[in-house]
Protein backbone atom coordinates (compact mmCIF):
# COMPACT_ATOMS: atom_id res chain seq x y z
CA UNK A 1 0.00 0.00 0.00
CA UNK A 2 1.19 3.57 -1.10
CA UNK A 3 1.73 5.33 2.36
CA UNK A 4 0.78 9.09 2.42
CA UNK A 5 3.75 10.76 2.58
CA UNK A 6 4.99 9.10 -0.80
CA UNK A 7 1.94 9.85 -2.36
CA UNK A 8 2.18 13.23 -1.03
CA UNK A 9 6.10 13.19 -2.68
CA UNK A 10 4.26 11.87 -6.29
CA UNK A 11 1.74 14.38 -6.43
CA UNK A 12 4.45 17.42 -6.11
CA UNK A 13 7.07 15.77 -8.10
CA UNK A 14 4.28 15.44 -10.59
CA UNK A 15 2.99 18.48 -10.54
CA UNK A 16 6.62 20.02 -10.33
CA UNK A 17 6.76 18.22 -13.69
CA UNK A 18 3.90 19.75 -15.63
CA UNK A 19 4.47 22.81 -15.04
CA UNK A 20 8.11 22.73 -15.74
CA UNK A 21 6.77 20.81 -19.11
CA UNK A 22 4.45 24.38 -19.95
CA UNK A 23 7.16 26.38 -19.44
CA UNK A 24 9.67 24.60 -21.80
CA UNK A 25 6.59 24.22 -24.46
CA UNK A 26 6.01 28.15 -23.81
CA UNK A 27 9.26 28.64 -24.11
CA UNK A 28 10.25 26.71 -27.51
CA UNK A 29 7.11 27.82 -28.78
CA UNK A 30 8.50 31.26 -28.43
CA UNK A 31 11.74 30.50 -29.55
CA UNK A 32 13.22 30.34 -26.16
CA UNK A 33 15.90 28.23 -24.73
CA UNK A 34 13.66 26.55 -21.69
CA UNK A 35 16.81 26.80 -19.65
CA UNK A 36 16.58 30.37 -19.67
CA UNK A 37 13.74 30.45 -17.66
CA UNK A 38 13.58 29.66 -13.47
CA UNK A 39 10.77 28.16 -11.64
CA UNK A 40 10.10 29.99 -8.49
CA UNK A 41 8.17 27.73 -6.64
CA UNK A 42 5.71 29.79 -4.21
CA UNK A 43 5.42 27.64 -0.85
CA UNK A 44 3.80 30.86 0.99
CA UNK A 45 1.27 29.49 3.52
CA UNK A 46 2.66 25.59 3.14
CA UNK A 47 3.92 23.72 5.51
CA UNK A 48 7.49 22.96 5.76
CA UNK A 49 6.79 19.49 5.12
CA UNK A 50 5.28 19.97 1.66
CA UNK A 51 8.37 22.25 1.19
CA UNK A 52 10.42 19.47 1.99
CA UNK A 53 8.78 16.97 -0.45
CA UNK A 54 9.33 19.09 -3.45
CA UNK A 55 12.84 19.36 -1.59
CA UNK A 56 13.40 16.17 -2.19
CA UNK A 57 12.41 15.98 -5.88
CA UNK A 58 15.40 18.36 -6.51
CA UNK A 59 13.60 21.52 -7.09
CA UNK A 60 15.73 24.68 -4.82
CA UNK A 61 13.94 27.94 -6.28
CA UNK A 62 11.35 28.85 -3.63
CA UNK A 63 9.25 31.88 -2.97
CA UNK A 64 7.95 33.26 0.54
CA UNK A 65 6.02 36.08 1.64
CA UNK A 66 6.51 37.15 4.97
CA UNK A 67 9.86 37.46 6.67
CA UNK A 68 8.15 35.61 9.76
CA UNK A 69 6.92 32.81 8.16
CA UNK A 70 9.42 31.93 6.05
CA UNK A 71 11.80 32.13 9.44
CA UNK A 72 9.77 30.13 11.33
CA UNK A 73 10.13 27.39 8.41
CA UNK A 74 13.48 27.77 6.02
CA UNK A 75 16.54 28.15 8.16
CA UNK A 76 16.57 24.32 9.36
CA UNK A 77 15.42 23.89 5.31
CA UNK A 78 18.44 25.73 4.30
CA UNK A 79 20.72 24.16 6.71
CA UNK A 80 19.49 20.56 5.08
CA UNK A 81 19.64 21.91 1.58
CA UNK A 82 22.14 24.59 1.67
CA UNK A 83 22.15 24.74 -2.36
CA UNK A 84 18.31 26.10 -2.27
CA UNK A 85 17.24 29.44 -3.28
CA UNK A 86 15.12 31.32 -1.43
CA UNK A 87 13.26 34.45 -2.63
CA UNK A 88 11.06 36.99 -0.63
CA UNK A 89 7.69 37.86 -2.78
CA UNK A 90 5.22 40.00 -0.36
CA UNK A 91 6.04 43.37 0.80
CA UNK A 92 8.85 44.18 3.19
CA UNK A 93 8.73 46.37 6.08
CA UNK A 94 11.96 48.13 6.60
CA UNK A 95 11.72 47.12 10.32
CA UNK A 96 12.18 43.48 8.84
CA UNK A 97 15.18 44.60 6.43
CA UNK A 98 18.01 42.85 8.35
CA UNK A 99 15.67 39.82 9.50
CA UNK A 100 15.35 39.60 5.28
CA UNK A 101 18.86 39.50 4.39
CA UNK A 102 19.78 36.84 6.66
CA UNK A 103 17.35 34.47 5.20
CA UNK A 104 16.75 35.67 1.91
CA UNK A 105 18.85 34.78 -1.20
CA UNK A 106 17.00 37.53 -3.17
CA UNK A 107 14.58 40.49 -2.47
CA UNK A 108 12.06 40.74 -5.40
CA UNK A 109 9.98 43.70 -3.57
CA UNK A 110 12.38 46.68 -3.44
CA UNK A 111 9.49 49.45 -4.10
CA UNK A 112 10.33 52.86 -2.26
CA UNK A 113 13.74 54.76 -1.09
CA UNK A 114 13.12 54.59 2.61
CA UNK A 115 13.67 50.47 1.89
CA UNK A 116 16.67 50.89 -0.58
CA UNK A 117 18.27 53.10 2.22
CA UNK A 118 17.85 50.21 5.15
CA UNK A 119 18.69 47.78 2.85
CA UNK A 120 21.71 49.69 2.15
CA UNK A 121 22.65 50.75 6.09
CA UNK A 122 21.79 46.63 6.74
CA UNK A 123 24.80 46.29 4.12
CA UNK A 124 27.18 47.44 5.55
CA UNK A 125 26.42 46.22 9.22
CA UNK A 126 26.29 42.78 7.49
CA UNK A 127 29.13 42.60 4.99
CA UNK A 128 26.50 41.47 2.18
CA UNK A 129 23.43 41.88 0.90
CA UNK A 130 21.20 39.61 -1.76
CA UNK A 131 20.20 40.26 -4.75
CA UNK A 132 17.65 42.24 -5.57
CA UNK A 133 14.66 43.22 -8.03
CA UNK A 134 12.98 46.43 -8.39
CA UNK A 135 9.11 45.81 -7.83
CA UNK A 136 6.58 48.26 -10.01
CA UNK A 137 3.45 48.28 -9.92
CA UNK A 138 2.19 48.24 -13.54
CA UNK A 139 -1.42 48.84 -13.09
CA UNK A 140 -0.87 51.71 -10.81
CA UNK A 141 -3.12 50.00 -8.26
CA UNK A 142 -3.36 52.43 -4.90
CA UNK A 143 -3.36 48.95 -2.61
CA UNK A 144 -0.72 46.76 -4.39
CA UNK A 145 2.86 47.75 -3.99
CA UNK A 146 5.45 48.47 -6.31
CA UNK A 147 6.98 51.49 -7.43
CA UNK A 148 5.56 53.53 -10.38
CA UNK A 149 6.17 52.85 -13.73
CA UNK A 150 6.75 56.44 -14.44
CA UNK A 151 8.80 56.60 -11.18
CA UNK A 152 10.92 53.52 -12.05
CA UNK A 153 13.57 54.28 -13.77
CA UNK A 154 14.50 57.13 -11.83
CA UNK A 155 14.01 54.97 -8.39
CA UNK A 156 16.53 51.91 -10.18
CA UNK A 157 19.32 54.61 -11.11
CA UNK A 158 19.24 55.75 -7.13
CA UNK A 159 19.22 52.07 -5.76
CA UNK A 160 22.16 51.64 -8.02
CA UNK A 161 24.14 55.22 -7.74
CA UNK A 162 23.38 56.24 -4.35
CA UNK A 163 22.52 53.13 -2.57
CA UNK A 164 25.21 50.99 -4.41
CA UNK A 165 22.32 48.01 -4.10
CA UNK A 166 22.89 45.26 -6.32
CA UNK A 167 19.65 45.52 -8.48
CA UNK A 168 19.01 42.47 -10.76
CA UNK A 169 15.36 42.79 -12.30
CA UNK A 170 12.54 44.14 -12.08
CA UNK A 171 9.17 42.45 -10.96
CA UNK A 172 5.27 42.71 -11.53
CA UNK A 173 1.82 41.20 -10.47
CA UNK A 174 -0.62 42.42 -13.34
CA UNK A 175 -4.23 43.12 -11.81
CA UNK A 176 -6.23 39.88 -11.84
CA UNK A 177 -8.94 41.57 -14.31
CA UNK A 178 -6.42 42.88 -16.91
CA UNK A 179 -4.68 41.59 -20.06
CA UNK A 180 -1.39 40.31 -18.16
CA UNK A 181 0.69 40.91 -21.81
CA UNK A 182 0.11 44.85 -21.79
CA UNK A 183 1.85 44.52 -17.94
CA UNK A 184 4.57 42.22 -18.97
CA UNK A 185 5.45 44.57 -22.13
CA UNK A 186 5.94 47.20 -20.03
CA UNK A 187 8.01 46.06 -17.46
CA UNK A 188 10.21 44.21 -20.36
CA UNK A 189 10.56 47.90 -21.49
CA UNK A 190 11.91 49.28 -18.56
CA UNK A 191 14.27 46.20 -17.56
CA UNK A 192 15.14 46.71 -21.13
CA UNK A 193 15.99 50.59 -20.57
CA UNK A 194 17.52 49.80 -17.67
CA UNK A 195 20.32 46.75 -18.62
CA UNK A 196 18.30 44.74 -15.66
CA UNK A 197 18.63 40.77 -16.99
CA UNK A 198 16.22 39.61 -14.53
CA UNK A 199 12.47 39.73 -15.76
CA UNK A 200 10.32 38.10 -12.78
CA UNK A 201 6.75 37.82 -14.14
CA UNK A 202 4.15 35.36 -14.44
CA UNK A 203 2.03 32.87 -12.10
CA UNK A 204 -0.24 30.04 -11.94
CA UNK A 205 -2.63 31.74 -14.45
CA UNK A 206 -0.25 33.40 -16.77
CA UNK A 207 2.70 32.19 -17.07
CA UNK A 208 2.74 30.81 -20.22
CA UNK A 209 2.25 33.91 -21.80
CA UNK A 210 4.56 35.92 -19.32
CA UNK A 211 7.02 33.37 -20.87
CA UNK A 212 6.25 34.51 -24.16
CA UNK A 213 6.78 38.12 -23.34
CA UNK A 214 10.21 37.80 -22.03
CA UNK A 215 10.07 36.67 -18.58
CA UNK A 216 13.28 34.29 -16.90
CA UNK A 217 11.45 33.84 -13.61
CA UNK A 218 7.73 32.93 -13.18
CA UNK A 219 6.31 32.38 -9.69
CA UNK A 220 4.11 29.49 -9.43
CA UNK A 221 2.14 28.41 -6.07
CA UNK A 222 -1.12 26.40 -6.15
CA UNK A 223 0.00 24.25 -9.62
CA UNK A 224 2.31 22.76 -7.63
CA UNK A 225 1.54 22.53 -3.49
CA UNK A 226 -2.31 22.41 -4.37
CA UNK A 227 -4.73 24.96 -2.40
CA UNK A 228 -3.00 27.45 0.12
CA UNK A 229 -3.22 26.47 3.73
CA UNK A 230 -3.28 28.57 6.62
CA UNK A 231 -0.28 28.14 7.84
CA UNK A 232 0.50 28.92 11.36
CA UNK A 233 3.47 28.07 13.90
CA UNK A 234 4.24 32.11 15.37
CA UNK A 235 2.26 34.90 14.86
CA UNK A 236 3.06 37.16 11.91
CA UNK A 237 4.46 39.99 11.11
């Protein structure tokens, strides 16, 4: 008989597999190398025992949201698996700042100077700091963050110039009732304006086509750990 936890270990390897299988038929579809592109896997609000299971298939790019949580769940992770990647995907107080650079591998929510200017004081206290992507907000939504497209590449020149900060990419989440393409042309444009290599864009719903419009790193959650879950050890931030 098939015990849970190896059926739980099929079912993420599996799905692990078909979406890795989209992207590289996105990709080659757009003419792509498939290698060229990096599946973030978003365990946000899993366990750390699903995280461990897709662990264990040999998948290392992972995506949190809160500093707290991901604390709480990836340092014994990392200490098993020291050649896994982990990147922070919500918003990030500057309070948090240091807490993030100790854990984090990259930063894909750098949206604001007051954050660029902790993460750069953090820096120095710390000898090192991850890498990072500039987060805009393409549909100019007052509740999502992100810096403004209009604002952007001013904002990436001072994280660079002023803040020395080692800025990568850029990153987007489209508004969920918009064409996602008009979104991922823009921020193509101003990675492209900016020499930034790193295009992060694209989840469980739009991938595909975010890998058609340039992007090397898509974020993708429920395709592969199922359904959230409300995940709980300490409270959080």
């Amino acid at each position: 008989m098939t015990s849970p936890s190896s059926t739980e270990t099929r079912d993420i390897s599996e799905n692990l597999a078909a979406v890795q299988a989209q992207i590289k038929n996105a990709a080659l579809a757009a003419g792509r190398d498939p290698d060229s592109i990096t599946l973030n896997a978003v365990s946000k609000t899993h366990p750390k025992d699903r995280i461990l299971q897709a662990l264990k298939t040999g998948h290392r790019v992972f995506g949190e949201n809160r500093v707290q949580e991901a604390n709480d769940k990836w340092p014994s992770l990392k200490q098993a698996f020291p050649d896994s990647e982990l990147h922070l995907i919500g918003p990030l107080q500057t309070n948090k700042a240091k807490q993030a650079m100790m854990l984090f591998d990259v930063i894909e929510t750098l949206d604001r100077p007051k954050l660029a200017r902790a993460l750069a004081t953090q820096a120095e206290t710390l000898g090192h700091v991850p890498r990072l992507y500039v987060q805009v907000n393409t549909g100019e939504e007052p509740q999502k963050a992100g810096i403004l497209p209009e604002e952007a590449d001013q904002f990436i020149a001072s994280c660079k110039n002023e803040f020395q900060l080692p800025i990568e990419g850029v990153m987007c989440i489209p508004p969920v009732d918009e064409e996602p393409s008009l979104h991922f042309t823009l921020l193509r444009e101003i990675a492209l304006r900016n020499g930034l290599p790193v295009l992060s864009m694209g989840m469980s719903a739009d991938f595909e086509i975010a890998v058609r419009f340039g992007a090397t790193h898509v974020r993708v959650g429920t395709a592969i750990f199922g359904p959230r879950e409300d995940f709980r050890e300490t409270p959080q931030q």
